[in-house]
N, C-alpha and C. Protein backbone atom coordinates (compact mmCIF):
# COMPACT_ATOMS: atom_id res chain seq x y z
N UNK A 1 192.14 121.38 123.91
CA UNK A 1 191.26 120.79 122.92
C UNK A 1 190.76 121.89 122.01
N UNK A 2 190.64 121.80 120.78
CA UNK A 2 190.27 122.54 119.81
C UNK A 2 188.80 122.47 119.09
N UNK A 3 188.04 123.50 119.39
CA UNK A 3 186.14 123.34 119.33
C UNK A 3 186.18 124.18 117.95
N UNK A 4 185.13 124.39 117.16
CA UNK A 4 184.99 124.77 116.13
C UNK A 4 183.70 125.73 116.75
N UNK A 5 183.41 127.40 116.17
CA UNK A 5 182.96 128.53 116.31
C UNK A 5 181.76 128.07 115.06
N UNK A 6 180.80 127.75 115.26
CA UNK A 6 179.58 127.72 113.98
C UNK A 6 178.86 128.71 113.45
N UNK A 7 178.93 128.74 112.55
CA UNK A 7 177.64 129.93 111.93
C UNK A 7 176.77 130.76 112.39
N UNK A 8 176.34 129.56 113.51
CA UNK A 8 175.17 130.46 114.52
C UNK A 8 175.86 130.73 115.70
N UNK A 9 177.01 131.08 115.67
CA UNK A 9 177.69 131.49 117.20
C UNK A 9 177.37 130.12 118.21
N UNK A 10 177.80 129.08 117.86
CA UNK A 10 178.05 127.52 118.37
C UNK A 10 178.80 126.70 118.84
N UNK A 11 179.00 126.43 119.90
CA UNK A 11 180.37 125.87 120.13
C UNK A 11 179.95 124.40 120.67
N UNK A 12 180.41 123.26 120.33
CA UNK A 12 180.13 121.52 120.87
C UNK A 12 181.35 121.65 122.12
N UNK A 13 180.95 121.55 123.49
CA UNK A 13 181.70 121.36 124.46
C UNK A 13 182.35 119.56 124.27
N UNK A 14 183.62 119.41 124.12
CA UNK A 14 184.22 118.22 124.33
C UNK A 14 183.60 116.99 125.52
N UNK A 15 182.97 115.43 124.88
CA UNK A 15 182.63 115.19 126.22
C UNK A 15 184.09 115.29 127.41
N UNK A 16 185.35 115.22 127.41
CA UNK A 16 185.94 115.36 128.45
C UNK A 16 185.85 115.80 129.10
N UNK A 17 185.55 117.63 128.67
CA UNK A 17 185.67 118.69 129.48
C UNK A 17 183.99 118.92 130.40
N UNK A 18 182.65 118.44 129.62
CA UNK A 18 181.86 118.44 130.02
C UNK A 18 181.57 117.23 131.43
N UNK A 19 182.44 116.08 131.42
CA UNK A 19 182.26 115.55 132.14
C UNK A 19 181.90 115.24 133.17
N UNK A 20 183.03 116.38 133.84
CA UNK A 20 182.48 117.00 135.30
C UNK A 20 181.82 117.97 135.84
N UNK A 21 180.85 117.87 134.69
CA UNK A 21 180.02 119.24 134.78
C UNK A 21 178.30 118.42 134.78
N UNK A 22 178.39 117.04 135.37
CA UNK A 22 176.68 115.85 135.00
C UNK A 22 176.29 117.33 135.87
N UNK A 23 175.32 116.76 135.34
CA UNK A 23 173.62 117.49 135.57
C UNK A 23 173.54 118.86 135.50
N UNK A 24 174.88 119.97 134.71
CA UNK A 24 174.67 121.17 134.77
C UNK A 24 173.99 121.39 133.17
N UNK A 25 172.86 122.03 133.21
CA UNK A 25 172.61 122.42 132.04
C UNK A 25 172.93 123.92 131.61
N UNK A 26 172.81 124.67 132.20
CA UNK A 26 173.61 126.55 132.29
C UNK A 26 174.31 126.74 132.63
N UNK A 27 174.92 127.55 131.90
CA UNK A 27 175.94 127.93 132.36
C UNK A 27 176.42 129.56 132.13
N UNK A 28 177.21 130.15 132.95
CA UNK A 28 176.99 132.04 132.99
C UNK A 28 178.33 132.15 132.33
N UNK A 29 178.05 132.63 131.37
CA UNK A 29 179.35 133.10 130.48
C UNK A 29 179.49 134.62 130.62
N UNK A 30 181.14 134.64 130.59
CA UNK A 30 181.71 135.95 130.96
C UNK A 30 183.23 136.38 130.13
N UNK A 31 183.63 137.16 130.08
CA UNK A 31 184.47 137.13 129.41
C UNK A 31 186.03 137.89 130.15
N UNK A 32 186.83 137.07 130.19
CA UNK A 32 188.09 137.26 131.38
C UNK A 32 189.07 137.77 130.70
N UNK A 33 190.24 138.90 130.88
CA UNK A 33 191.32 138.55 129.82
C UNK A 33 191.76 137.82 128.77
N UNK A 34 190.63 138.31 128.01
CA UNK A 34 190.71 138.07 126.32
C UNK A 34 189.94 136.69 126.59
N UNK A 35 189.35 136.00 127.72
CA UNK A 35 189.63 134.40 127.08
C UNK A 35 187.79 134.42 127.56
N UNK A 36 187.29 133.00 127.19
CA UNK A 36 185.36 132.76 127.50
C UNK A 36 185.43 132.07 128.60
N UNK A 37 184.71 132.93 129.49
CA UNK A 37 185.07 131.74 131.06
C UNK A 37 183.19 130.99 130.80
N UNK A 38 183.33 129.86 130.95
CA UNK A 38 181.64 129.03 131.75
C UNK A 38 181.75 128.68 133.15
N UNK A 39 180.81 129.04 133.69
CA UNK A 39 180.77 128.41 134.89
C UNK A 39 179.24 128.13 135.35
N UNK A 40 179.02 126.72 136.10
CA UNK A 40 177.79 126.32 135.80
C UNK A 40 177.24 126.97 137.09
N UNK A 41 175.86 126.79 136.38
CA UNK A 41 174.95 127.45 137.32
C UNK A 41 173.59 126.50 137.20
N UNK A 42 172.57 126.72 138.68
CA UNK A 42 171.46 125.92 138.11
C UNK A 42 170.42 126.97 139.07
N UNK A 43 169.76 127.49 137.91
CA UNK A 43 168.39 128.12 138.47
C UNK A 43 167.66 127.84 139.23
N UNK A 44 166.74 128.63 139.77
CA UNK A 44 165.87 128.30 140.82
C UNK A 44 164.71 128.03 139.99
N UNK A 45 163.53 127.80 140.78
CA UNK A 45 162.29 128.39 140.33
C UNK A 45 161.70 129.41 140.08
N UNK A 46 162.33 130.22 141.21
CA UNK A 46 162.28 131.63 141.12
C UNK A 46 163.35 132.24 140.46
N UNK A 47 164.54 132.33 139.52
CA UNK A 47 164.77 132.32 138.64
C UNK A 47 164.05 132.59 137.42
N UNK A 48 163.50 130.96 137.41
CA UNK A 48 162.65 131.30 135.92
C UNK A 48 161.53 132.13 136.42
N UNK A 49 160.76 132.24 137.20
CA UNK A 49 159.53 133.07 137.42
C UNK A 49 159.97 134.59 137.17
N UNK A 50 161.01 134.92 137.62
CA UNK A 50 161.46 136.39 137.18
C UNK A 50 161.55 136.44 135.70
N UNK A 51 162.31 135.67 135.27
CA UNK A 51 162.65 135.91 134.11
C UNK A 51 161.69 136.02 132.84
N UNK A 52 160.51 135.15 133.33
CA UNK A 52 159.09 134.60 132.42
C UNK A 52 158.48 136.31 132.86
N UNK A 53 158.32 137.05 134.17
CA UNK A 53 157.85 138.47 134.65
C UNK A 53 158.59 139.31 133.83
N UNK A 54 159.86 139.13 133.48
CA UNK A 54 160.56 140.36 132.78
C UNK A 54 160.48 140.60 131.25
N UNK A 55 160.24 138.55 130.68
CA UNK A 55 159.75 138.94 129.27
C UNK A 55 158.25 139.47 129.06
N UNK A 56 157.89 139.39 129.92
CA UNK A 56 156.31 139.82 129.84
C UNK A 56 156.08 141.19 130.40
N UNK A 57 157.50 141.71 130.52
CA UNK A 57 156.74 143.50 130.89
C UNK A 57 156.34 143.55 132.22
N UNK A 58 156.61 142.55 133.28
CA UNK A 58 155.88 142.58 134.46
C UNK A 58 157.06 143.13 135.31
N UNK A 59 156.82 144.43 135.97
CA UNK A 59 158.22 145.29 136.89
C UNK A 59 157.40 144.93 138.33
N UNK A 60 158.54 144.82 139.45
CA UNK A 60 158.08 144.85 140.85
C UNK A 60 157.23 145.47 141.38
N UNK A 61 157.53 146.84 140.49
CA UNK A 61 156.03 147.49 141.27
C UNK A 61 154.78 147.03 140.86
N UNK A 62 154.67 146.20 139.37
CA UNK A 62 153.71 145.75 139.39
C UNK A 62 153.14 144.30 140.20
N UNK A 63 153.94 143.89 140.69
CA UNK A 63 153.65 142.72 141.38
C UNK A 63 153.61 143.34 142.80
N UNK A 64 154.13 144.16 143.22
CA UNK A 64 153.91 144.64 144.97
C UNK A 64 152.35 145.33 144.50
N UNK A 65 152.11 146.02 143.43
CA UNK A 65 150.57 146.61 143.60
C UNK A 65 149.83 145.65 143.40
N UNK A 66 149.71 144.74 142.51
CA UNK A 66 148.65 143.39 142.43
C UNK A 66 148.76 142.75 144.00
N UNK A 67 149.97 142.30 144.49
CA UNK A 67 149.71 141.90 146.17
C UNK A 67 148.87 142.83 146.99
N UNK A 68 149.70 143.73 146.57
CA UNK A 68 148.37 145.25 147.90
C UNK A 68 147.06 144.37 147.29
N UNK A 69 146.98 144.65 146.31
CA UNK A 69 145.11 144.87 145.79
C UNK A 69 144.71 143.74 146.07
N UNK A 70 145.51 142.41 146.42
CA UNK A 70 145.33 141.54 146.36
C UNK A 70 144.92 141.35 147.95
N UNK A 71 145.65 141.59 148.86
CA UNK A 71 145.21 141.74 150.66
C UNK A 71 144.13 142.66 150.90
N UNK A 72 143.42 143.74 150.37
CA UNK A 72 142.82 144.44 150.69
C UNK A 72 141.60 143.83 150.90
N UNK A 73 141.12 144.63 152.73
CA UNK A 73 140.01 143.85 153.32
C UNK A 73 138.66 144.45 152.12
N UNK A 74 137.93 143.62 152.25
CA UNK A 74 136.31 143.66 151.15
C UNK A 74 135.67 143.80 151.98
């Protein structure tokens, strides 16, 4: 099947090919011998919670030191 490349780097997946793909909304693109592989994926919660920590500048060590500070007897 033949997809058209858009302006904004766009591609309309065929419903055929999407078919057997119900309920995947992501998918991890990679790139194989010359060709665009998708393959679906479905996040966690924790997923997005990292990911929402990483746009925000938040590194592990800052979340293992907020836990310490966070257990420490008063």
């Amino acid at each position: 099947m033949l997809v058209k490349l858009t302006s904004k780097n766009q591609l309309t997946l065929p419903k055929a090919i999407i078919a057997d793909f119900q309920g995947s909304e992501y998918f991890d693109v990679t790139k194989e011998n010359g060709r665009i592989v998708l393959t679906p994926v479905r996040p966690t919660r924790a997923d997005a919670v990292r990911a929402k920590l990483a746009d925000l500048g938040v590194s592990d060590t800052d979340v293992a030191e907020a836990v310490a500070w966070a257990r420490r007897a008063r």
